[in-house]
PDB file of N, CA and C in Angstrom:
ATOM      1  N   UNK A   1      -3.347  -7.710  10.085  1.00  0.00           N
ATOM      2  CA  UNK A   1      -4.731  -7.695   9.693  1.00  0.00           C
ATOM      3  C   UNK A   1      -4.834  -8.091   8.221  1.00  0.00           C
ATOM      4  N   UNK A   2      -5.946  -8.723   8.023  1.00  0.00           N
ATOM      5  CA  UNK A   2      -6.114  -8.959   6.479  1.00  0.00           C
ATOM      6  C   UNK A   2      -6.434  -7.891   6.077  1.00  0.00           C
ATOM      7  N   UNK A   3      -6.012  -7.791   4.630  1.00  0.00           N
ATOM      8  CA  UNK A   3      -6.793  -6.175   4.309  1.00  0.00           C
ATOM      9  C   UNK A   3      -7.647  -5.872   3.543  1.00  0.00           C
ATOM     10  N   UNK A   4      -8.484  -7.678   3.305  1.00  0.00           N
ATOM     11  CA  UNK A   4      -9.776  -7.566   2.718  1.00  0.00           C
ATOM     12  C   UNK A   4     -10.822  -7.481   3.769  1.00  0.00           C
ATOM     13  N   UNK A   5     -10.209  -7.102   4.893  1.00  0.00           N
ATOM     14  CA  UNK A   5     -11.146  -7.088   6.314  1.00  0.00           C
ATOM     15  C   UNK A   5     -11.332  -5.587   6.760  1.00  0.00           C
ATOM     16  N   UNK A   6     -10.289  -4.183   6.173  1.00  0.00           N
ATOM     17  CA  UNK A   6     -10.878  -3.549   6.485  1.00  0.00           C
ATOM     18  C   UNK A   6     -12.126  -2.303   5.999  1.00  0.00           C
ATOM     19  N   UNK A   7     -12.701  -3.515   4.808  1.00  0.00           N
ATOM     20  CA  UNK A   7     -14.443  -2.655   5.346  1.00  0.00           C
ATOM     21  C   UNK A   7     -14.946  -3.168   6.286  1.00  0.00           C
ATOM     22  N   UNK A   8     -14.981  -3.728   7.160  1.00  0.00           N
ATOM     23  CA  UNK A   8     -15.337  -3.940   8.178  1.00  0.00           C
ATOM     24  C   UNK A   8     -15.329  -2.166   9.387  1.00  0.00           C
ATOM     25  N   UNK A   9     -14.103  -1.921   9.103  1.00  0.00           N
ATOM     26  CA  UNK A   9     -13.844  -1.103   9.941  1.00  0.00           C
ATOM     27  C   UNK A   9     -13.454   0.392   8.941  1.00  0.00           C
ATOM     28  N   UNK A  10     -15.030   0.887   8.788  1.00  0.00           N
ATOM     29  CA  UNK A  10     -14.557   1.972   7.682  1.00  0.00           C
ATOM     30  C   UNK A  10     -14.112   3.214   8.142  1.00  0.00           C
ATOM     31  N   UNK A  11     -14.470   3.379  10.250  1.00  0.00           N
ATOM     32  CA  UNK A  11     -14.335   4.595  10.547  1.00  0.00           C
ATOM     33  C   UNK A  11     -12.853   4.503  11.076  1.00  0.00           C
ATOM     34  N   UNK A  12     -12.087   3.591  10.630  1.00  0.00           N
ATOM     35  CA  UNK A  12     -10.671   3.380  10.440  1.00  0.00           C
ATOM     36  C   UNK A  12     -10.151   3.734   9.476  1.00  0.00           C
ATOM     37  N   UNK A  13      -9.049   4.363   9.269  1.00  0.00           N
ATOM     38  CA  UNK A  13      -7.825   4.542   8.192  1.00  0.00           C
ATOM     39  C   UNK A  13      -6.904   3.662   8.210  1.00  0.00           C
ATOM     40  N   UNK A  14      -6.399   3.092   7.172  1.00  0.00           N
ATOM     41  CA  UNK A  14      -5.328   2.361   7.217  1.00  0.00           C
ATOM     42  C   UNK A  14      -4.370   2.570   5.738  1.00  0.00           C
ATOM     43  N   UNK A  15      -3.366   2.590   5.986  1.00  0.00           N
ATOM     44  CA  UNK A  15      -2.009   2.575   5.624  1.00  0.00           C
ATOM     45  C   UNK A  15      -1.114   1.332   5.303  1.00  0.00           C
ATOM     46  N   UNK A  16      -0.998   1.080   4.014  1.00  0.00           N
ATOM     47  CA  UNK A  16      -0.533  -0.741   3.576  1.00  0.00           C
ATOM     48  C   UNK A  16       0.553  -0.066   3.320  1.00  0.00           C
ATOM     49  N   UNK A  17       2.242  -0.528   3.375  1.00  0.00           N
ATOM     50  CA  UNK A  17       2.864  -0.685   2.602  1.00  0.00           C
ATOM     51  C   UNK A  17       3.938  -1.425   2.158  1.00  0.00           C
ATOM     52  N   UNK A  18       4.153  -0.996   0.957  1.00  0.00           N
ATOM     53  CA  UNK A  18       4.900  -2.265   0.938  1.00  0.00           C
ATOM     54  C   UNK A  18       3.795  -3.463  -0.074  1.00  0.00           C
ATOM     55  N   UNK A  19       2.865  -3.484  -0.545  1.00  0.00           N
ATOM     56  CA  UNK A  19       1.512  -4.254  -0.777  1.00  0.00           C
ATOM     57  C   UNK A  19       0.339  -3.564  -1.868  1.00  0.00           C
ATOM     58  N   UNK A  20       0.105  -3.807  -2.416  1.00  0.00           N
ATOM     59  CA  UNK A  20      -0.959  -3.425  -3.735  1.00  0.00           C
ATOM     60  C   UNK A  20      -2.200  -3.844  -3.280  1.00  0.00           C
ATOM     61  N   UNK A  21      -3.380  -3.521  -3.191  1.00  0.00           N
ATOM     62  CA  UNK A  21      -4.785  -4.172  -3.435  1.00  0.00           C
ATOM     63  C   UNK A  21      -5.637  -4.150  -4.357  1.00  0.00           C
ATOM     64  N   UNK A  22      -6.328  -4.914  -5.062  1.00  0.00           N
ATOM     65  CA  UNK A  22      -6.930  -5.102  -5.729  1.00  0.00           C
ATOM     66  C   UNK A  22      -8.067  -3.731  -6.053  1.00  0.00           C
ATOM     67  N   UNK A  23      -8.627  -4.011  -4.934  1.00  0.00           N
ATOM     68  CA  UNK A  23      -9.455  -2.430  -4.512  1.00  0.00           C
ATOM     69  C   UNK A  23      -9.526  -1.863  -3.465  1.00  0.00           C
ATOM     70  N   UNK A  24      -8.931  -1.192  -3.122  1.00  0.00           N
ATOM     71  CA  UNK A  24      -8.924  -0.249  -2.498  1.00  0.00           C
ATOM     72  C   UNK A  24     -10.182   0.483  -1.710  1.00  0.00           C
ATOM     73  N   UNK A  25     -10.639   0.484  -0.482  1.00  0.00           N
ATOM     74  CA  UNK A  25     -11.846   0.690  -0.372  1.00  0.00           C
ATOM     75  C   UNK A  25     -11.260   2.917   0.524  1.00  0.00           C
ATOM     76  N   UNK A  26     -12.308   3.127   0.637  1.00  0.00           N
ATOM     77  CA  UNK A  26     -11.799   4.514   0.825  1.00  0.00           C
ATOM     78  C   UNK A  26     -11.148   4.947   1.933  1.00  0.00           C
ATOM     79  N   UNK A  27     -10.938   4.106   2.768  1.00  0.00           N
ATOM     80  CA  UNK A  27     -10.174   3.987   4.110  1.00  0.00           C
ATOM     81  C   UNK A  27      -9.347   3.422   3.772  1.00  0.00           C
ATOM     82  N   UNK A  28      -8.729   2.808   2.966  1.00  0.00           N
ATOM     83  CA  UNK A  28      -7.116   2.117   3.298  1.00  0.00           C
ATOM     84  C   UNK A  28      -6.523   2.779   1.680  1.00  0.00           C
ATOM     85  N   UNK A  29      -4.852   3.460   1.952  1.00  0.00           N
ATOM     86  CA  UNK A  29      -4.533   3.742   1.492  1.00  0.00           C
ATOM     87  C   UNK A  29      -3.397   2.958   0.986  1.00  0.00           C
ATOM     88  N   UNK A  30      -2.565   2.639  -0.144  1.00  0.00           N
ATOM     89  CA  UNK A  30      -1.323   2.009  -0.174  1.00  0.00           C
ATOM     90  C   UNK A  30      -0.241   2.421  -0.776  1.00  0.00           C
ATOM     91  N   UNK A  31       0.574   2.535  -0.528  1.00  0.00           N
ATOM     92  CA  UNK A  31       1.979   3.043  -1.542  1.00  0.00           C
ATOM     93  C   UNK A  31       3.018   1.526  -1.187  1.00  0.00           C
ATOM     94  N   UNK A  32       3.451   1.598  -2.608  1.00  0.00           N
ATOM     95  CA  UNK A  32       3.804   0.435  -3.449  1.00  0.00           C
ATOM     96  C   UNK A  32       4.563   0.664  -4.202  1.00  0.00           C
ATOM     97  N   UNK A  33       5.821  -0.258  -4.748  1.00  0.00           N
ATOM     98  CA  UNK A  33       6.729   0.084  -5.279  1.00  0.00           C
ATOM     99  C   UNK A  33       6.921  -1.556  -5.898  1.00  0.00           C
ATOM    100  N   UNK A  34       7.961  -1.417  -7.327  1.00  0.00           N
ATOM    101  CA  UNK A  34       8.342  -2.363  -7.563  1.00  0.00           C
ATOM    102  C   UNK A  34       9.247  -2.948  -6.693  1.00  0.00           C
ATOM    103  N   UNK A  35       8.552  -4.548  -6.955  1.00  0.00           N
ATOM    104  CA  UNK A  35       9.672  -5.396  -6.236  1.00  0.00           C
ATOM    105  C   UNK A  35       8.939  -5.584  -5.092  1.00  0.00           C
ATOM    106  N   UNK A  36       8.044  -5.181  -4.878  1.00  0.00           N
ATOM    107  CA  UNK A  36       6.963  -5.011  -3.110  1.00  0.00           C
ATOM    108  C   UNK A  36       5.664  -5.781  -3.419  1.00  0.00           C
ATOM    109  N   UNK A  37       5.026  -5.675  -4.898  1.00  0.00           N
ATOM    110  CA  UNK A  37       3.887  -5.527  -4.950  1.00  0.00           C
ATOM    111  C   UNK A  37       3.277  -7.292  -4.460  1.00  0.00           C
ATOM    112  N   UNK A  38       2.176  -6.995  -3.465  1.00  0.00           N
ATOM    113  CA  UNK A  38       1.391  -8.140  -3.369  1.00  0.00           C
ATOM    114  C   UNK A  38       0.067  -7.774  -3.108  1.00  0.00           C
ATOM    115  N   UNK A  39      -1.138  -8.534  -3.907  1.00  0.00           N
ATOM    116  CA  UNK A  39      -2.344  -7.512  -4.153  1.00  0.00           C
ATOM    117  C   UNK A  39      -3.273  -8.816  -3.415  1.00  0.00           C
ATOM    118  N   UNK A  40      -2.588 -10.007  -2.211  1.00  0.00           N
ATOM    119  CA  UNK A  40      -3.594 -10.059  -1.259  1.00  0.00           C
ATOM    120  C   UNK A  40      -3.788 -11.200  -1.772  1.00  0.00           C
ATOM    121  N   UNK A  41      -4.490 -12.148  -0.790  1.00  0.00           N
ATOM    122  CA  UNK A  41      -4.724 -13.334  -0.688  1.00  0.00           C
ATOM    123  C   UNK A  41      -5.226 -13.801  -1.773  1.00  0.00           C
ATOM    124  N   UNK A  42      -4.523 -15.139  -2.739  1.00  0.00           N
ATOM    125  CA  UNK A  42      -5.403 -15.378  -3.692  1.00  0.00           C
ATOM    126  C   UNK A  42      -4.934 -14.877  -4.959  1.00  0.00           C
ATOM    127  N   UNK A  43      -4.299 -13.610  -5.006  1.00  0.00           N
ATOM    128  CA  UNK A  43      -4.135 -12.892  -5.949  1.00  0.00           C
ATOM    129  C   UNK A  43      -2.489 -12.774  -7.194  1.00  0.00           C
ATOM    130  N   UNK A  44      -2.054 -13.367  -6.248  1.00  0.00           N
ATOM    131  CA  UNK A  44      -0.800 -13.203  -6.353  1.00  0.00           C
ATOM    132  C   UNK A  44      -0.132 -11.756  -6.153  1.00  0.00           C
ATOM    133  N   UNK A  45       1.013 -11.823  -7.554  1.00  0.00           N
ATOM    134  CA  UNK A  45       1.716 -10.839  -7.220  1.00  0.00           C
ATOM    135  C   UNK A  45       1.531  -9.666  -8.178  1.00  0.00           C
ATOM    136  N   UNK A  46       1.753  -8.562  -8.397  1.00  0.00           N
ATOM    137  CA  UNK A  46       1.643  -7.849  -9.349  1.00  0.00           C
ATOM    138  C   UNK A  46       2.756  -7.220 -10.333  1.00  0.00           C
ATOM    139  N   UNK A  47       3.769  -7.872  -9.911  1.00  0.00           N
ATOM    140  CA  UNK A  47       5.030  -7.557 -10.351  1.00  0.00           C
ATOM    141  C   UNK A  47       6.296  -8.642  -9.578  1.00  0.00           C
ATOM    142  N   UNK A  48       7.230  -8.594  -9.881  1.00  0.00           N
ATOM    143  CA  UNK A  48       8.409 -10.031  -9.631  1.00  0.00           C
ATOM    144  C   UNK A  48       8.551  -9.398  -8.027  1.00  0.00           C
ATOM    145  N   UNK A  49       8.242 -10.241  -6.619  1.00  0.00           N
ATOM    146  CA  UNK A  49       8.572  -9.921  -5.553  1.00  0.00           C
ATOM    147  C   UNK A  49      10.459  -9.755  -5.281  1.00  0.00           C
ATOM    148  N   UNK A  50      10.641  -8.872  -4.420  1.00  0.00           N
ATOM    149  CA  UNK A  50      11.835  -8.998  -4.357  1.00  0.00           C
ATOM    150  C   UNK A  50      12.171  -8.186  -2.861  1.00  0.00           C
ATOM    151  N   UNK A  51      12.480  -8.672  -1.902  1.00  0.00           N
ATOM    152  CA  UNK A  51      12.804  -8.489  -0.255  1.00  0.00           C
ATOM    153  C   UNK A  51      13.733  -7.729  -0.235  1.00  0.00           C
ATOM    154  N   UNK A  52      14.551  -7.338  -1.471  1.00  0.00           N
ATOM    155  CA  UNK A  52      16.334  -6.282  -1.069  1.00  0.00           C
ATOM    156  C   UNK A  52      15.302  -5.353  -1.396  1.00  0.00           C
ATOM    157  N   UNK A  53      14.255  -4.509  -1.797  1.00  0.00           N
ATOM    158  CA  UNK A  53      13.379  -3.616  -2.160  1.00  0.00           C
ATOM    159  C   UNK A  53      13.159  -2.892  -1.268  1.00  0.00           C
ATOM    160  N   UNK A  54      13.052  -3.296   0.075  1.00  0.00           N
ATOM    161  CA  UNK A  54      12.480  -3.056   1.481  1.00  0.00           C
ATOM    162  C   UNK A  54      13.894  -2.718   1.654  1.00  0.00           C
ATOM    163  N   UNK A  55      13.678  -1.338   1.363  1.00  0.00           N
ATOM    164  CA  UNK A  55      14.770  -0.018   2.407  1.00  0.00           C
ATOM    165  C   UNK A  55      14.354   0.509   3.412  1.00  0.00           C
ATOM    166  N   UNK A  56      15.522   1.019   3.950  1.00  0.00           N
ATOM    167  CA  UNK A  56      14.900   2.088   5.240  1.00  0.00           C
ATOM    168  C   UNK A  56      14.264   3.045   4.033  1.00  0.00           C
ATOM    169  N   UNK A  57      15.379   3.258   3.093  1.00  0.00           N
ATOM    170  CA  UNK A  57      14.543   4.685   2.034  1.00  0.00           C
ATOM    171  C   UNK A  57      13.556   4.755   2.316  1.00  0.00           C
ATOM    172  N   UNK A  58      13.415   3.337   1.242  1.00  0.00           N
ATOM    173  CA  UNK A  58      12.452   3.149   0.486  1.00  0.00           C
ATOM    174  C   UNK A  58      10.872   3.250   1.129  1.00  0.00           C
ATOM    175  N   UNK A  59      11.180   2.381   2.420  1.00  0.00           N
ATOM    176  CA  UNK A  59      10.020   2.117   3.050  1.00  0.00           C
ATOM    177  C   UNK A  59       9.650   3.601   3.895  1.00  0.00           C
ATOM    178  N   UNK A  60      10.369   4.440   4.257  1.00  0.00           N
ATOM    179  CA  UNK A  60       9.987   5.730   4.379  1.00  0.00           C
ATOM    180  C   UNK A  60       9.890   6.540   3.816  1.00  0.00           C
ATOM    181  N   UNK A  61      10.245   6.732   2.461  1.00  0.00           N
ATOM    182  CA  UNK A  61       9.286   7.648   1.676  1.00  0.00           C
ATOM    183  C   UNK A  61       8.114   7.110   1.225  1.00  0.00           C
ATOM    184  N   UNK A  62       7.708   5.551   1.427  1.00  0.00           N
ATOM    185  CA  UNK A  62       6.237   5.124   1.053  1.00  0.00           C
ATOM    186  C   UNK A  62       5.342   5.557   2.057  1.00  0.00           C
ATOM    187  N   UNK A  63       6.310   5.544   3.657  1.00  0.00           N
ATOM    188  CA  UNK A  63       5.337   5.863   4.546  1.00  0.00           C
ATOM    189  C   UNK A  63       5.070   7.584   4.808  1.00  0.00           C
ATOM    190  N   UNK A  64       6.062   8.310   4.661  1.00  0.00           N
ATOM    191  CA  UNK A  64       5.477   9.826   4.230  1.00  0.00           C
ATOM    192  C   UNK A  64       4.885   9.885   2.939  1.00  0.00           C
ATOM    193  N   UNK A  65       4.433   9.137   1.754  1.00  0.00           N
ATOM    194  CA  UNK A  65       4.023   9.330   0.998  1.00  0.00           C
ATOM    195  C   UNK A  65       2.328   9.298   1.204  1.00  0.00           C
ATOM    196  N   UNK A  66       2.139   7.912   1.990  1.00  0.00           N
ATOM    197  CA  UNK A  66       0.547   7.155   2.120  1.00  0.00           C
ATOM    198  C   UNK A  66       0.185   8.184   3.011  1.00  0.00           C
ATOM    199  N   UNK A  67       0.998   8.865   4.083  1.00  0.00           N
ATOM    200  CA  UNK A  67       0.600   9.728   5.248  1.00  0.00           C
ATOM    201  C   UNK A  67       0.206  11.126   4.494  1.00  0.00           C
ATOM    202  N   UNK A  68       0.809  11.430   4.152  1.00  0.00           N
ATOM    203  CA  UNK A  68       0.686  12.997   2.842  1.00  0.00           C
ATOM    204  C   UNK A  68      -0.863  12.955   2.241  1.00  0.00           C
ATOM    205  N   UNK A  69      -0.753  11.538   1.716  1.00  0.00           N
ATOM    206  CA  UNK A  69      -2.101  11.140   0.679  1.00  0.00           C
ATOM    207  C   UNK A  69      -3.285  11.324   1.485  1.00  0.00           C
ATOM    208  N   UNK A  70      -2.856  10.695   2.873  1.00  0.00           N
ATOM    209  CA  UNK A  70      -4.558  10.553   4.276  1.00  0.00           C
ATOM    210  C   UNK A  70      -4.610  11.883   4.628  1.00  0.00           C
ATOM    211  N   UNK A  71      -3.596  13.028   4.707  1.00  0.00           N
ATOM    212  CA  UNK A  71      -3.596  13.905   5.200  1.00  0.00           C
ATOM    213  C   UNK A  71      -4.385  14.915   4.259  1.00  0.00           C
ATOM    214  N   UNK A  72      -4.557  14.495   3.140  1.00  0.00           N
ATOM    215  CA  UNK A  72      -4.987  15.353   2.412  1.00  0.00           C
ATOM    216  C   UNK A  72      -5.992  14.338   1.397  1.00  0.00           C
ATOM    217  N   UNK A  73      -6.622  13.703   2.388  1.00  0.00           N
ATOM    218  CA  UNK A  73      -7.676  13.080   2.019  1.00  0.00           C
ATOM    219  C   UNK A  73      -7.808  12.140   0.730  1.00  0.00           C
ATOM    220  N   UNK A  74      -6.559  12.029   0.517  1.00  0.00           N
ATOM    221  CA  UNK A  74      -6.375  11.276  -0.894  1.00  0.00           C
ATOM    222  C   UNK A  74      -6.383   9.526  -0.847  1.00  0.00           C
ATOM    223  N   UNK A  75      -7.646   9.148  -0.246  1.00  0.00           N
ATOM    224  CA  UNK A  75      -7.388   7.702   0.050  1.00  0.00           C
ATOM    225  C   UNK A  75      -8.373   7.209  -0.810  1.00  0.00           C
ATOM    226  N   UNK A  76      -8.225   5.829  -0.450  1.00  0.00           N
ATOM    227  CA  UNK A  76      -8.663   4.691  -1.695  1.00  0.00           C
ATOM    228  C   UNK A  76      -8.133   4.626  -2.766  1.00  0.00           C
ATOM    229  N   UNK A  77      -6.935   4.713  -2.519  1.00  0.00           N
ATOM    230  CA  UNK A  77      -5.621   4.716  -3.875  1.00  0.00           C
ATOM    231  C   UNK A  77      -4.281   3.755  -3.650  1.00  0.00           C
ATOM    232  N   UNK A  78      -3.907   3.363  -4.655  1.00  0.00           N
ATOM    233  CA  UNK A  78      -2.674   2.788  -4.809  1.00  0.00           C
ATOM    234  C   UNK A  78      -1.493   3.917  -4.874  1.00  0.00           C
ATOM    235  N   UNK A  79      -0.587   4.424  -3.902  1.00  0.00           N
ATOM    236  CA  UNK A  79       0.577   5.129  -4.644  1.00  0.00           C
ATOM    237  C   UNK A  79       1.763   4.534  -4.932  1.00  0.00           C
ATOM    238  N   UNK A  80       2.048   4.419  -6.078  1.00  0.00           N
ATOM    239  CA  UNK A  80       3.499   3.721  -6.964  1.00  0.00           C
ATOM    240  C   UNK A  80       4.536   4.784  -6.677  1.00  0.00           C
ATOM    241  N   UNK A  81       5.440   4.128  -6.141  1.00  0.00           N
ATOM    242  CA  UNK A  81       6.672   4.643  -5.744  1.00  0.00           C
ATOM    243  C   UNK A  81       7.706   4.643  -7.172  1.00  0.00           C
ATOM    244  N   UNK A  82       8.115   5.007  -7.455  1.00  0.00           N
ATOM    245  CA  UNK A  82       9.417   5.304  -8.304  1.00  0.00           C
ATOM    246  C   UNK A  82      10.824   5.022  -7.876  1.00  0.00           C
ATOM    247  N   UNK A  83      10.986   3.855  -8.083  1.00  0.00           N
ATOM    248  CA  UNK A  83      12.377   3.383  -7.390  1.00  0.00           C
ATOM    249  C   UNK A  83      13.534   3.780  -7.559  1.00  0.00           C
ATOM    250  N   UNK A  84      13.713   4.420  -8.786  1.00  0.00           N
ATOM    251  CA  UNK A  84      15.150   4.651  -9.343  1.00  0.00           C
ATOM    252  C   UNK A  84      15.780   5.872  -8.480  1.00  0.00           C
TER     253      UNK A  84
END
């Protein structure tokens, strides 16, 4: 899905990761890390892309991270992961 498409669908939640957005609307949440960041069509990048970034870790503590954040209502946010 594009993910300047989902206001379209606000009584949806969604979960980016791996990806930055520009803005964030209050249904889509993102956790993001260096080396990941892409803030969407047009936009480029927000930091130097880099594909060895994408761990099992990595990419699962972004996804218990964004899930934590919806669970507790913390959306329309960027969460920056801490890589080290």
């Amino acid at each position: 899905m594009n993910i300047s498409r989902t206001t379209g669908h606000l009584g949806q939640q969604f979960l980016v990761v791996g990806a930055e957005v520009a803005e964030p609307t209050a249904n889509l949440t993102a956790a993001d890390w260096s080396g990941a960041s892409f803030r969407g069509e047009g936009l480029g990048a927000s930091s130097t892309y880099d594909p060895g970034t994408f761990t099992a870790e990595r990419c699962g503590a972004a996804i218990r991270a964004g899930v934590a954040a919806v669970l507790h209502n913390l959306t329309g946010i960027v969460l920056w992961l801490d890589t080290v």
